[in-house]
PDB file of N, CA and C in Angstrom:
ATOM      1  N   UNK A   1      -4.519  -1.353  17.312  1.00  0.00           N
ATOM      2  CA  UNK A   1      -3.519  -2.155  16.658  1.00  0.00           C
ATOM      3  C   UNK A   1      -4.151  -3.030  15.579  1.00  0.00           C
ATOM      4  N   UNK A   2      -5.453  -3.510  16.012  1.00  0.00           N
ATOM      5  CA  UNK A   2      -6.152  -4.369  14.753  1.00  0.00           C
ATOM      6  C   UNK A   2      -6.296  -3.585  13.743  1.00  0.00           C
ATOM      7  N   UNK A   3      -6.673  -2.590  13.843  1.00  0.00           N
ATOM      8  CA  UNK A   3      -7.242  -1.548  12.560  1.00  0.00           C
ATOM      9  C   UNK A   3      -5.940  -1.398  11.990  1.00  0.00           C
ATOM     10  N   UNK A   4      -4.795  -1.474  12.184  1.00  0.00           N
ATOM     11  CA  UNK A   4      -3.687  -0.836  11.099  1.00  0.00           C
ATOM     12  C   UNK A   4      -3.229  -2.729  11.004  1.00  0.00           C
ATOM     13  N   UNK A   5      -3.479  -3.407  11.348  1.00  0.00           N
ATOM     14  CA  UNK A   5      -3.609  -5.227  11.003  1.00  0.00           C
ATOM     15  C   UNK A   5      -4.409  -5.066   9.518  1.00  0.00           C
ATOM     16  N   UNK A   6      -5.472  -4.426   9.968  1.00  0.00           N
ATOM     17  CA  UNK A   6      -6.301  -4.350   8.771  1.00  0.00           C
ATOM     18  C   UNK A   6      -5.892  -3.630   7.139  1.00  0.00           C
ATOM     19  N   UNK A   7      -5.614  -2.340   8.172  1.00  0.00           N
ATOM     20  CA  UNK A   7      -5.170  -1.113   6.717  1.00  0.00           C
ATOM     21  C   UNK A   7      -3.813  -2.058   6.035  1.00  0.00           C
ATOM     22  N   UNK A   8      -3.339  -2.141   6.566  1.00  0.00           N
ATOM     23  CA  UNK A   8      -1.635  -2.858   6.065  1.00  0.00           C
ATOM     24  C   UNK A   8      -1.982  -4.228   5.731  1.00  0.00           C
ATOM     25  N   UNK A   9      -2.583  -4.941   5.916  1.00  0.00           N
ATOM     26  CA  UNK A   9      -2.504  -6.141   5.725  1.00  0.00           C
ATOM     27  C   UNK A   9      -1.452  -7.057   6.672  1.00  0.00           C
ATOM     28  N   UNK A  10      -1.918  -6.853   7.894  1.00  0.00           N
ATOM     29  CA  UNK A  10      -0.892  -7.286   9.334  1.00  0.00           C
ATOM     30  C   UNK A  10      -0.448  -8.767   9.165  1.00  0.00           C
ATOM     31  N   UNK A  11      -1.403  -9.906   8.956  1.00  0.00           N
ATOM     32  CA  UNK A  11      -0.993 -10.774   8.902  1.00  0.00           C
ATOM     33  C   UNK A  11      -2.152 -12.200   7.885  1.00  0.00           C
ATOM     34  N   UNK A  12      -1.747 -11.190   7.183  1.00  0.00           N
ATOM     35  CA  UNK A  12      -2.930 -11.979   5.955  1.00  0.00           C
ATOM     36  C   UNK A  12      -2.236 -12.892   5.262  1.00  0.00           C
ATOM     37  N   UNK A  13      -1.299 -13.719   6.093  1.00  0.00           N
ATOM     38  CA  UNK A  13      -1.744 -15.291   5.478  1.00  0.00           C
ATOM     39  C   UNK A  13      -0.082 -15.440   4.828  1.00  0.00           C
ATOM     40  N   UNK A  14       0.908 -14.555   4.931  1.00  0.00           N
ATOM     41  CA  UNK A  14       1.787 -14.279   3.703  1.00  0.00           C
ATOM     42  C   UNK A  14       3.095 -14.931   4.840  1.00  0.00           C
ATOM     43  N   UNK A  15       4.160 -15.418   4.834  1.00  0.00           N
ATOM     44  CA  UNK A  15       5.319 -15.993   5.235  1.00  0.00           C
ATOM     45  C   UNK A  15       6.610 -14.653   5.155  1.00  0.00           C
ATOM     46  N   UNK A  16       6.382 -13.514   4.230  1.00  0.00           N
ATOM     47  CA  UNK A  16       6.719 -12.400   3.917  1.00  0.00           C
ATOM     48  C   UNK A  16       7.394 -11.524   4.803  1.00  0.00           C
ATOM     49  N   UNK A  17       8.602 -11.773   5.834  1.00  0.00           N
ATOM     50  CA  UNK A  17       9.105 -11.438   6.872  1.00  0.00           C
ATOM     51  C   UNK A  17       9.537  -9.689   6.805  1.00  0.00           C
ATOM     52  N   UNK A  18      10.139  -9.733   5.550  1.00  0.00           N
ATOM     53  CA  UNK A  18      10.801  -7.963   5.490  1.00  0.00           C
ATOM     54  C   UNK A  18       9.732  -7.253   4.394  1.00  0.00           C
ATOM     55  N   UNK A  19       8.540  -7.359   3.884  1.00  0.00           N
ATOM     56  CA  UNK A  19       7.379  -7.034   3.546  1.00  0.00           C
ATOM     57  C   UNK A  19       6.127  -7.002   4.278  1.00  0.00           C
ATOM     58  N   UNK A  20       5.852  -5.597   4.065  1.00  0.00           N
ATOM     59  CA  UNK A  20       4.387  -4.405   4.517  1.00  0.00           C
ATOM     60  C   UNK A  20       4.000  -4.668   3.336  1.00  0.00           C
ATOM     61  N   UNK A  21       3.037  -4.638   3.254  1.00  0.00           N
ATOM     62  CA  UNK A  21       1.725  -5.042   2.130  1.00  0.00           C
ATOM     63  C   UNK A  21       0.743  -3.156   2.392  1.00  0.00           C
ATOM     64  N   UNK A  22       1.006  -2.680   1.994  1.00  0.00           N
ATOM     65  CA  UNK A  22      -0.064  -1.104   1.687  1.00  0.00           C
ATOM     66  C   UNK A  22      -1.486  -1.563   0.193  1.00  0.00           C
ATOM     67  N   UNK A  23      -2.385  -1.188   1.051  1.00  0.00           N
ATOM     68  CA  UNK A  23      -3.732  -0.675  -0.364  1.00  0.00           C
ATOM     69  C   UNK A  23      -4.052   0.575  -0.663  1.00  0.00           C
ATOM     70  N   UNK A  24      -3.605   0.564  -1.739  1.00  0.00           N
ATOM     71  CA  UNK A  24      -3.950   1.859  -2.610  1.00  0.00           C
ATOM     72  C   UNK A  24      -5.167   1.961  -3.232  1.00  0.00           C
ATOM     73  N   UNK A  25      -6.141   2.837  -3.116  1.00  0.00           N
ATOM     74  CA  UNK A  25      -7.040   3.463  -4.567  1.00  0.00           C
ATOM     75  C   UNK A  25      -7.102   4.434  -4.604  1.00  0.00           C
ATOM     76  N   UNK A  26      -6.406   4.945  -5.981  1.00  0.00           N
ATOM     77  CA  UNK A  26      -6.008   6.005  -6.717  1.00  0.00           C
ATOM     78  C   UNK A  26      -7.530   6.811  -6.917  1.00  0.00           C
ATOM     79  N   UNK A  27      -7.708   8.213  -7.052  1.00  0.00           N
ATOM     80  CA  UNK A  27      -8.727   8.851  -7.146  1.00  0.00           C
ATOM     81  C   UNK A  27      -9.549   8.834  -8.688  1.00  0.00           C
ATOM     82  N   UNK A  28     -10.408   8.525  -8.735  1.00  0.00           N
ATOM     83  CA  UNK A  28     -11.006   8.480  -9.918  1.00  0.00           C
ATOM     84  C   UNK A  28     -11.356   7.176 -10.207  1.00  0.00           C
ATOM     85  N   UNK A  29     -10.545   6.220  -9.575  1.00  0.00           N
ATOM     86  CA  UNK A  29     -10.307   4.433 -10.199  1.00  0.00           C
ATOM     87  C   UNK A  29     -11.187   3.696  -9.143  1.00  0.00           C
ATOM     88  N   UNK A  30     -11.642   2.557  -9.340  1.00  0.00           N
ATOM     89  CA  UNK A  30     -11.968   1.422  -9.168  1.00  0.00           C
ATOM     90  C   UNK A  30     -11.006   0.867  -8.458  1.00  0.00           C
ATOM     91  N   UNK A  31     -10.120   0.539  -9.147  1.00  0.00           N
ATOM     92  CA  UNK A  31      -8.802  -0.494  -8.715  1.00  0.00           C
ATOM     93  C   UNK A  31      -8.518  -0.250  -7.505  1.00  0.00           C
ATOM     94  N   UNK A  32      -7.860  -1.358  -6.952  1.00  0.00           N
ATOM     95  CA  UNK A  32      -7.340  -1.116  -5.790  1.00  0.00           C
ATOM     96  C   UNK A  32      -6.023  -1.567  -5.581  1.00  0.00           C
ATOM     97  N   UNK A  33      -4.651  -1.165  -6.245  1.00  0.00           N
ATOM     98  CA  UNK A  33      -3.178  -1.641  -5.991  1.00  0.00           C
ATOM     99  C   UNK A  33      -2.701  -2.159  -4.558  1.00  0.00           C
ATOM    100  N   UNK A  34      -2.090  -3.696  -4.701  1.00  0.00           N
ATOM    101  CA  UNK A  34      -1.400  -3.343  -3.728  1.00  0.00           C
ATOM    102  C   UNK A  34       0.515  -3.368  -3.930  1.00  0.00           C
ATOM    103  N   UNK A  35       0.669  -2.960  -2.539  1.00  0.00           N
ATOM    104  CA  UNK A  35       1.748  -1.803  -3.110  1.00  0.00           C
ATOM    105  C   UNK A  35       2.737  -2.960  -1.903  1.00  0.00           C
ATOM    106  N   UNK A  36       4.218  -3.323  -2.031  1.00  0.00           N
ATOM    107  CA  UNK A  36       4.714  -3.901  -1.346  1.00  0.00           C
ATOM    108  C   UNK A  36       6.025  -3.404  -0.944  1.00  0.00           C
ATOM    109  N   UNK A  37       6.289  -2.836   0.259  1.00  0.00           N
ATOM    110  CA  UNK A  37       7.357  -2.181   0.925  1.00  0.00           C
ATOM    111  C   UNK A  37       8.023  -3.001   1.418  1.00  0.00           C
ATOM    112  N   UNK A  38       9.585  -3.145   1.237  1.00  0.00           N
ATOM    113  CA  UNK A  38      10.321  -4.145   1.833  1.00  0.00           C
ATOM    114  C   UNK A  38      11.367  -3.188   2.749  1.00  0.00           C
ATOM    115  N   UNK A  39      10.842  -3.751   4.315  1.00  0.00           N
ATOM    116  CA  UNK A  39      11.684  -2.947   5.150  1.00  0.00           C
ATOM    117  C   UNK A  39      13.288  -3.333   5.235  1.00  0.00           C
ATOM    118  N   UNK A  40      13.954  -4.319   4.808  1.00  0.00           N
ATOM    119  CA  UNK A  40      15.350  -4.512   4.508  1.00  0.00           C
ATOM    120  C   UNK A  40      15.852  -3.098   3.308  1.00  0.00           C
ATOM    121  N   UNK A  41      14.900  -3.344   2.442  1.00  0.00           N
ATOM    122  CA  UNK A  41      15.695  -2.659   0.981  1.00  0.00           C
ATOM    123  C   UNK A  41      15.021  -1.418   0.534  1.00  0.00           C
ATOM    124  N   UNK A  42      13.938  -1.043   1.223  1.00  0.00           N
ATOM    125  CA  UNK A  42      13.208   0.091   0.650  1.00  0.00           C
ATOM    126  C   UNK A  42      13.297   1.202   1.280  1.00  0.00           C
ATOM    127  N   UNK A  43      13.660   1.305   2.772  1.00  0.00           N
ATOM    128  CA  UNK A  43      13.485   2.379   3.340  1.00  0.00           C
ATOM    129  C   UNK A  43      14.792   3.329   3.324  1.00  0.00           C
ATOM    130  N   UNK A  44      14.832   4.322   3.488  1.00  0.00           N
ATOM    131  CA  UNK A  44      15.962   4.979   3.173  1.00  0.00           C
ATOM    132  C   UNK A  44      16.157   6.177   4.986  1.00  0.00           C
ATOM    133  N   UNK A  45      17.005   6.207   5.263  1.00  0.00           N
ATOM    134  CA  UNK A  45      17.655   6.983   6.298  1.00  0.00           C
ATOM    135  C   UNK A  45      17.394   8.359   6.203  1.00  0.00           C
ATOM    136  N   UNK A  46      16.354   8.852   6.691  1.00  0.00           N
ATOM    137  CA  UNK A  46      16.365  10.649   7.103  1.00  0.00           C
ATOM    138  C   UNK A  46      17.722  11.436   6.894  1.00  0.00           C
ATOM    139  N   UNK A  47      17.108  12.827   6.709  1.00  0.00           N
ATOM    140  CA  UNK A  47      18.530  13.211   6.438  1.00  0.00           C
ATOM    141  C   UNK A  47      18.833  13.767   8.570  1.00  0.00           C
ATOM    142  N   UNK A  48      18.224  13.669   9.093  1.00  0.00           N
ATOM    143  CA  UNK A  48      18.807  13.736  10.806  1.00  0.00           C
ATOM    144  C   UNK A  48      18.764  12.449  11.483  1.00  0.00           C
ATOM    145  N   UNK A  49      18.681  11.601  10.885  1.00  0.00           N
ATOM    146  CA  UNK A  49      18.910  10.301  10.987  1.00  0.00           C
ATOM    147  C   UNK A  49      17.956   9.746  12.311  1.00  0.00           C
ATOM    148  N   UNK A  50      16.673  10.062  12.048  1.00  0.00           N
ATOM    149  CA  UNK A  50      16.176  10.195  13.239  1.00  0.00           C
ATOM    150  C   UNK A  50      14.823   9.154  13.079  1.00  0.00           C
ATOM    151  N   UNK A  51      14.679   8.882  11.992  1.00  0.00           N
ATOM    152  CA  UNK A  51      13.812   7.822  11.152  1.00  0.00           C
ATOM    153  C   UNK A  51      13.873   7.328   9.152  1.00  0.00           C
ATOM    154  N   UNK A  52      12.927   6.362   9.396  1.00  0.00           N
ATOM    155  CA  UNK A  52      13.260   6.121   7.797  1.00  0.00           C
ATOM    156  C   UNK A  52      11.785   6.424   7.423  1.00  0.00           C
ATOM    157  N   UNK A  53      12.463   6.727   5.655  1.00  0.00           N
ATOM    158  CA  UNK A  53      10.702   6.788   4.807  1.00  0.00           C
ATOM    159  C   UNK A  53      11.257   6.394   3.636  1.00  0.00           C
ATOM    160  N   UNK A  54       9.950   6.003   2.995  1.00  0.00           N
ATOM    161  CA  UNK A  54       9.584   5.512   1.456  1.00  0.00           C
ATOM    162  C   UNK A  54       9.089   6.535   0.795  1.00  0.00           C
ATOM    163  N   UNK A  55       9.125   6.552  -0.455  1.00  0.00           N
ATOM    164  CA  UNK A  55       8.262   7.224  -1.303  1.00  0.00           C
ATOM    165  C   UNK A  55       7.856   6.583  -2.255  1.00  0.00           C
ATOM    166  N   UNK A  56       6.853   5.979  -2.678  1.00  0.00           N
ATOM    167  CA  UNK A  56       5.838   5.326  -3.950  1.00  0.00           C
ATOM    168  C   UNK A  56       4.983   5.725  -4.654  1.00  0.00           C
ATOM    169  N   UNK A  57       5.205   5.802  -6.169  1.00  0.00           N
ATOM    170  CA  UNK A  57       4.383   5.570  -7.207  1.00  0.00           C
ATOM    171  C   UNK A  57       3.876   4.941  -7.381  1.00  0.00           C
ATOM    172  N   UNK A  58       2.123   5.102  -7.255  1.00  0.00           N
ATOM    173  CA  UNK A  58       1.238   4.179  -7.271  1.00  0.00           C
ATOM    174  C   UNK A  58       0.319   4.313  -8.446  1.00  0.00           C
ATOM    175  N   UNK A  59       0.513   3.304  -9.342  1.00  0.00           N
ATOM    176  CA  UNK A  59      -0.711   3.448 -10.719  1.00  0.00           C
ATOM    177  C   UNK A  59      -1.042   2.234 -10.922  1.00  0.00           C
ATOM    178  N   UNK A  60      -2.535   2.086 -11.707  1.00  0.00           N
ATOM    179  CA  UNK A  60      -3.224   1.178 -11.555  1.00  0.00           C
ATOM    180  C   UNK A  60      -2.554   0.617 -12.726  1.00  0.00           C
ATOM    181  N   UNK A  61      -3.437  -0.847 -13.140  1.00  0.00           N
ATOM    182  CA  UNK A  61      -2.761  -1.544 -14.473  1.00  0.00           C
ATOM    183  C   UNK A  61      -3.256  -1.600 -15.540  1.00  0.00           C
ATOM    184  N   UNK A  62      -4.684  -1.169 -15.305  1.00  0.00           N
ATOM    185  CA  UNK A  62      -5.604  -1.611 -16.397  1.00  0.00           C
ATOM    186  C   UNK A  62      -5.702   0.413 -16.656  1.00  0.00           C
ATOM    187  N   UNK A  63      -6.297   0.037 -17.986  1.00  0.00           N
ATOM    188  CA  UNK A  63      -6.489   1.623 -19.092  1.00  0.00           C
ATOM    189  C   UNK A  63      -7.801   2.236 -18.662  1.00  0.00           C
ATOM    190  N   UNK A  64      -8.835   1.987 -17.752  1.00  0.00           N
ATOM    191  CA  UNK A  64      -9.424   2.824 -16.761  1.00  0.00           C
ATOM    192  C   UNK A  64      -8.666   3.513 -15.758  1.00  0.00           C
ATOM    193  N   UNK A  65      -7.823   3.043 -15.249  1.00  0.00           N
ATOM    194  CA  UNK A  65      -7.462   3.356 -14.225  1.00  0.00           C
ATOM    195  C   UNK A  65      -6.107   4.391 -15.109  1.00  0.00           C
ATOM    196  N   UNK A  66      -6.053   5.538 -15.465  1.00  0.00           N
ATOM    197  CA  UNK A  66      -4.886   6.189 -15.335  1.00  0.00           C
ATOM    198  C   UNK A  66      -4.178   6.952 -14.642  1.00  0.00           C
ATOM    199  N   UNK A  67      -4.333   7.325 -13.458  1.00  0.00           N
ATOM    200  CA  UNK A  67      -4.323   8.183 -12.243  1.00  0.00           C
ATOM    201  C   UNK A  67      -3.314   7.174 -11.462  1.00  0.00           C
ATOM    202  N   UNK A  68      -2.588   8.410 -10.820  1.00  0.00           N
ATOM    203  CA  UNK A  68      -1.760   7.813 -10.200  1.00  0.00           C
ATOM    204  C   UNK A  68      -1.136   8.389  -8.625  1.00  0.00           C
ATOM    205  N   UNK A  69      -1.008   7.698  -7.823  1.00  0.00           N
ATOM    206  CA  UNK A  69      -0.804   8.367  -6.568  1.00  0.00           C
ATOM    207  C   UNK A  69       0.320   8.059  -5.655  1.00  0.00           C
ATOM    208  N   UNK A  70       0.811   9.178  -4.794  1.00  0.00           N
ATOM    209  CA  UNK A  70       2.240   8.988  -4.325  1.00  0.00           C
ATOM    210  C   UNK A  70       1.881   8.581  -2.756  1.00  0.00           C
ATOM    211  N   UNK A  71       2.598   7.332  -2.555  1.00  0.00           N
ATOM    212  CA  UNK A  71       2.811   6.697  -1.067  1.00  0.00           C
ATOM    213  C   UNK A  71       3.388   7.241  -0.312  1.00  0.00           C
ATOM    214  N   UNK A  72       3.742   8.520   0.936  1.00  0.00           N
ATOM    215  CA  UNK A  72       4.718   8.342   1.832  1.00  0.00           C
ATOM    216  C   UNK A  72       4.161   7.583   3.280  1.00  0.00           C
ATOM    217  N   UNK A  73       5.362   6.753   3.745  1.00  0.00           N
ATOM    218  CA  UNK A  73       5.374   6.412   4.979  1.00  0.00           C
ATOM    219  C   UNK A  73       6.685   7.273   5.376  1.00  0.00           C
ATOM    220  N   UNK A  74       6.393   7.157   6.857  1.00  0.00           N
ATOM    221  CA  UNK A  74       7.591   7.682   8.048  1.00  0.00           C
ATOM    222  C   UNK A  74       7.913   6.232   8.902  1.00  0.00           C
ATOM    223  N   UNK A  75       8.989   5.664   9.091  1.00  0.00           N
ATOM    224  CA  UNK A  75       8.840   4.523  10.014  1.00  0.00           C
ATOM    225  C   UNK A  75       9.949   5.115  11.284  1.00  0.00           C
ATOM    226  N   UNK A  76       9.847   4.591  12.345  1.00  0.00           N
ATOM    227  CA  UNK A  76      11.018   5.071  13.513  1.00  0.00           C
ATOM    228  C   UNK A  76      12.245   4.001  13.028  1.00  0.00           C
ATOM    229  N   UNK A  77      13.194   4.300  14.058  1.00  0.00           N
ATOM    230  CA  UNK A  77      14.359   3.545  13.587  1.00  0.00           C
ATOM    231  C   UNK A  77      14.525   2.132  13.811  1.00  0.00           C
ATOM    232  N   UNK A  78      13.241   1.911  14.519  1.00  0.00           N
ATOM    233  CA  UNK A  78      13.476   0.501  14.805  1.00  0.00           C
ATOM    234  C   UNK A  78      12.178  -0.450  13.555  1.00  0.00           C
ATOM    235  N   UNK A  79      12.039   0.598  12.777  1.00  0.00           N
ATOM    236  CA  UNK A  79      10.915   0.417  11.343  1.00  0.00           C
ATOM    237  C   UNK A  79       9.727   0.115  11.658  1.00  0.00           C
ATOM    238  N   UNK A  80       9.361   0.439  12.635  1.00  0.00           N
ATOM    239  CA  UNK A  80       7.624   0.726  12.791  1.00  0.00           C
ATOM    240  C   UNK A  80       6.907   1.932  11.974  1.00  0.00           C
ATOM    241  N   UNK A  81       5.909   1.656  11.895  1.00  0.00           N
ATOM    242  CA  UNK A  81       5.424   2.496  10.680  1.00  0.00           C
ATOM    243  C   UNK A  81       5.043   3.964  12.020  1.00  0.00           C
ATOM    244  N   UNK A  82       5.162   4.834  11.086  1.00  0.00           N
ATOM    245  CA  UNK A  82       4.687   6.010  12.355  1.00  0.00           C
ATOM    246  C   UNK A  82       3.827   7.095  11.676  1.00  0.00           C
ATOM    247  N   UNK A  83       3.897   7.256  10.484  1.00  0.00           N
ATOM    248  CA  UNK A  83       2.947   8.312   9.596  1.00  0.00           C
ATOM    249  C   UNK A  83       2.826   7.409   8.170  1.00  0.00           C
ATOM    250  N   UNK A  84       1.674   7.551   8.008  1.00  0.00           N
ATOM    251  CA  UNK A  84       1.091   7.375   6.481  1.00  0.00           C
ATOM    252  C   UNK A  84       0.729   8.095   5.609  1.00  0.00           C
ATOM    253  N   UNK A  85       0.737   8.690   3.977  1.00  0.00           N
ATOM    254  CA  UNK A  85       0.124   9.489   3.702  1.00  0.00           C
ATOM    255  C   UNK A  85      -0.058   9.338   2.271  1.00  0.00           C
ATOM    256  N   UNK A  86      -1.370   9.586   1.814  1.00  0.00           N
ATOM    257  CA  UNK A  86      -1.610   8.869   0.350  1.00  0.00           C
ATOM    258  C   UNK A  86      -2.005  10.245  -0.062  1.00  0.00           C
ATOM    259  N   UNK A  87      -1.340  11.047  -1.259  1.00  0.00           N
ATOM    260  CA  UNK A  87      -1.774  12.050  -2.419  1.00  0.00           C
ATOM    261  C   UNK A  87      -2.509  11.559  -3.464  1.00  0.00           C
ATOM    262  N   UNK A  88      -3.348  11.799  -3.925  1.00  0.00           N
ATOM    263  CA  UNK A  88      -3.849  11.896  -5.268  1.00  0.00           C
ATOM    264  C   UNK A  88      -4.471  10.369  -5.161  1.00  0.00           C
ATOM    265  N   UNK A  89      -4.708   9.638  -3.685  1.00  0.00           N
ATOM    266  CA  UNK A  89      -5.397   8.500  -3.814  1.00  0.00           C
ATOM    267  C   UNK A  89      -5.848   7.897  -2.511  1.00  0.00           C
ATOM    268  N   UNK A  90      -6.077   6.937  -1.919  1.00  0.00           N
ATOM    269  CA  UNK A  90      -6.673   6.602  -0.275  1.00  0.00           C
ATOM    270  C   UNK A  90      -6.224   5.189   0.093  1.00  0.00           C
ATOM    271  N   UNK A  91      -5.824   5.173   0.999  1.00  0.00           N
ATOM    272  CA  UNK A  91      -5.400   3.987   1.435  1.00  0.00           C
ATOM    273  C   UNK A  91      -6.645   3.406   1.909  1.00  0.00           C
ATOM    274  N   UNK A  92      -6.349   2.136   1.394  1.00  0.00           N
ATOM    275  CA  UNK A  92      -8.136   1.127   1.680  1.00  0.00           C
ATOM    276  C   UNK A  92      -7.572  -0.166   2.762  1.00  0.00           C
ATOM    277  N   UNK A  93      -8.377  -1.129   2.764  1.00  0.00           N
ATOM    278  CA  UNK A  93      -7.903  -2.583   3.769  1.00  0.00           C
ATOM    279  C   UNK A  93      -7.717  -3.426   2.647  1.00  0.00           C
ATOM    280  N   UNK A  94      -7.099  -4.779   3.200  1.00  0.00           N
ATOM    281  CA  UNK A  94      -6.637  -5.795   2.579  1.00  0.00           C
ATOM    282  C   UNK A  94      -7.936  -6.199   2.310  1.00  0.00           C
ATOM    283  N   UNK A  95      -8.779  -5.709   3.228  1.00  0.00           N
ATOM    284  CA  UNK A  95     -10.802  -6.210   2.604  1.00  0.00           C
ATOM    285  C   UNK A  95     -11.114  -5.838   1.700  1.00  0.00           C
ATOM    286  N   UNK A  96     -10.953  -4.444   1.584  1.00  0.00           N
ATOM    287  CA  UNK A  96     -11.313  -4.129   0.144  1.00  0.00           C
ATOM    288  C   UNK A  96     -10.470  -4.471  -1.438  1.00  0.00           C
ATOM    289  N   UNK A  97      -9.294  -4.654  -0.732  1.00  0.00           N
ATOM    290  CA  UNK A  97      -8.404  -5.157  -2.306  1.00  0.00           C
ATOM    291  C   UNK A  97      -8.770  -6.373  -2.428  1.00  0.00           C
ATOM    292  N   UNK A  98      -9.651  -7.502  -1.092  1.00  0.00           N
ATOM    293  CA  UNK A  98      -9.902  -8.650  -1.847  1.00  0.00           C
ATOM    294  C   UNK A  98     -11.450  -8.867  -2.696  1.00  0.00           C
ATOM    295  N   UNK A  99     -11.911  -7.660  -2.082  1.00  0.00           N
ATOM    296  CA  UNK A  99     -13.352  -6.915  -2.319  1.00  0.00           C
ATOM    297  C   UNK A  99     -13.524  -6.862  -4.143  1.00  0.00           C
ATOM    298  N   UNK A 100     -11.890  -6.272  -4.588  1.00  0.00           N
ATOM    299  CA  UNK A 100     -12.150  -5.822  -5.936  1.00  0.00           C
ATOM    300  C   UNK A 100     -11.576  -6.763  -6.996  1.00  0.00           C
ATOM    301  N   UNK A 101     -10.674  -7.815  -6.009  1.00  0.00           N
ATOM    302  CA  UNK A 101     -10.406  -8.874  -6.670  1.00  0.00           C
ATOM    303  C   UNK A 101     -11.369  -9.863  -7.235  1.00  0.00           C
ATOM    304  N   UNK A 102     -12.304 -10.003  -6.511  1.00  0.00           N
ATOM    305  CA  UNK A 102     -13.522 -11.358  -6.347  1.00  0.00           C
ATOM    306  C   UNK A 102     -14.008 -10.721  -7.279  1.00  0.00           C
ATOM    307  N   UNK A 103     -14.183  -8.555  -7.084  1.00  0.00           N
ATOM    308  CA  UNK A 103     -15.062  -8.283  -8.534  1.00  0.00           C
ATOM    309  C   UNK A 103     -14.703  -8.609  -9.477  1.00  0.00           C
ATOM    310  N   UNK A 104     -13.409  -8.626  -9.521  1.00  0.00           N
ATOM    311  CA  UNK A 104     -12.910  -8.586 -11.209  1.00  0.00           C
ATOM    312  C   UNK A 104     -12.709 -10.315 -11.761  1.00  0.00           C
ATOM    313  N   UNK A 105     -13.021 -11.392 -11.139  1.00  0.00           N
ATOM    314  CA  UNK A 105     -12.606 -12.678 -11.251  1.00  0.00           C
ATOM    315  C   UNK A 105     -14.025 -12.828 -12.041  1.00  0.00           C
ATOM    316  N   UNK A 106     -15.170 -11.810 -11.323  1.00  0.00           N
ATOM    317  CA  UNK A 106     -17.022 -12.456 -11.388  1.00  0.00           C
ATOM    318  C   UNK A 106     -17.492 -11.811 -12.942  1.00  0.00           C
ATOM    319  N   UNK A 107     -15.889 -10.764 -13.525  1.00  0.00           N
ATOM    320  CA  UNK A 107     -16.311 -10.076 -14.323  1.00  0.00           C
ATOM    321  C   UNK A 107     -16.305 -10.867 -15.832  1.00  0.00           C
ATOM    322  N   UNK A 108     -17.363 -11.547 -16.760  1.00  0.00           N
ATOM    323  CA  UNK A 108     -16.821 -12.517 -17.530  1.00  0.00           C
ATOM    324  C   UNK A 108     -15.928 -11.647 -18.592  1.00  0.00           C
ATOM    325  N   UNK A 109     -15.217 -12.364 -19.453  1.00  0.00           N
ATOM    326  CA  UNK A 109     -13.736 -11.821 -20.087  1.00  0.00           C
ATOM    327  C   UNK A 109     -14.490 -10.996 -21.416  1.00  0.00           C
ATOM    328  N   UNK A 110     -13.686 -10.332 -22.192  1.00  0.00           N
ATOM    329  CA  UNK A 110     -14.461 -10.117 -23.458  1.00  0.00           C
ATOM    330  C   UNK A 110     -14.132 -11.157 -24.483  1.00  0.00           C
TER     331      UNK A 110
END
């Protein structure tokens, strides 16, 4: 249970009641997106009505990063997350998105 605390960002600090926090890094990139699922408004009803899922476009912001990668989750009906699955990129921890933040703060500007 800690380890998906970790991958998701379980309880890092945020007041954020109907928001999942996901880390993305897209293949090829540096960056590390994070990606914010709101279980009130984002999830959408199976077509056997038997769970919900998302689907996300994930691209970085900066002009290194042009690659871009698609989010699915599966959640049950009571919106627990139950499958994850990142194309064309890897789901990282809230460690590492703060990992690439601190890099990019240490990076001086041009």
């Amino acid at each position: 249970m800690d380890f998906f605390k970790k991958l998701f960002g379980g309880s890092g600090g945020s007041s954020d009641k109907s928001g999942l926090y996901f880390y993305v890094r897209p293949h090829t990139c540096q960056e590390v997106i994070r990606v914010r699922i709101d279980t009130t408004y984002d999830l959408t009803l199976s077509d056997d009505e038997a769970s919900y899922y998302v689907v996300k476009s994930v691209r970085g912001t900066t002009y290194k990063c042009t690659r871009s990668a698609e989010l699915t989750l599966t959640f049950d009906l009571n919106k627990h997350l139950k499958h994850s699955e990142c194309m064309g990129g890897l789901l990282v921890t809230e460690a590492d998105y703060q990992t690439w933040l601190d890099a990019q703060s240490a990076q001086p500007n041009p």
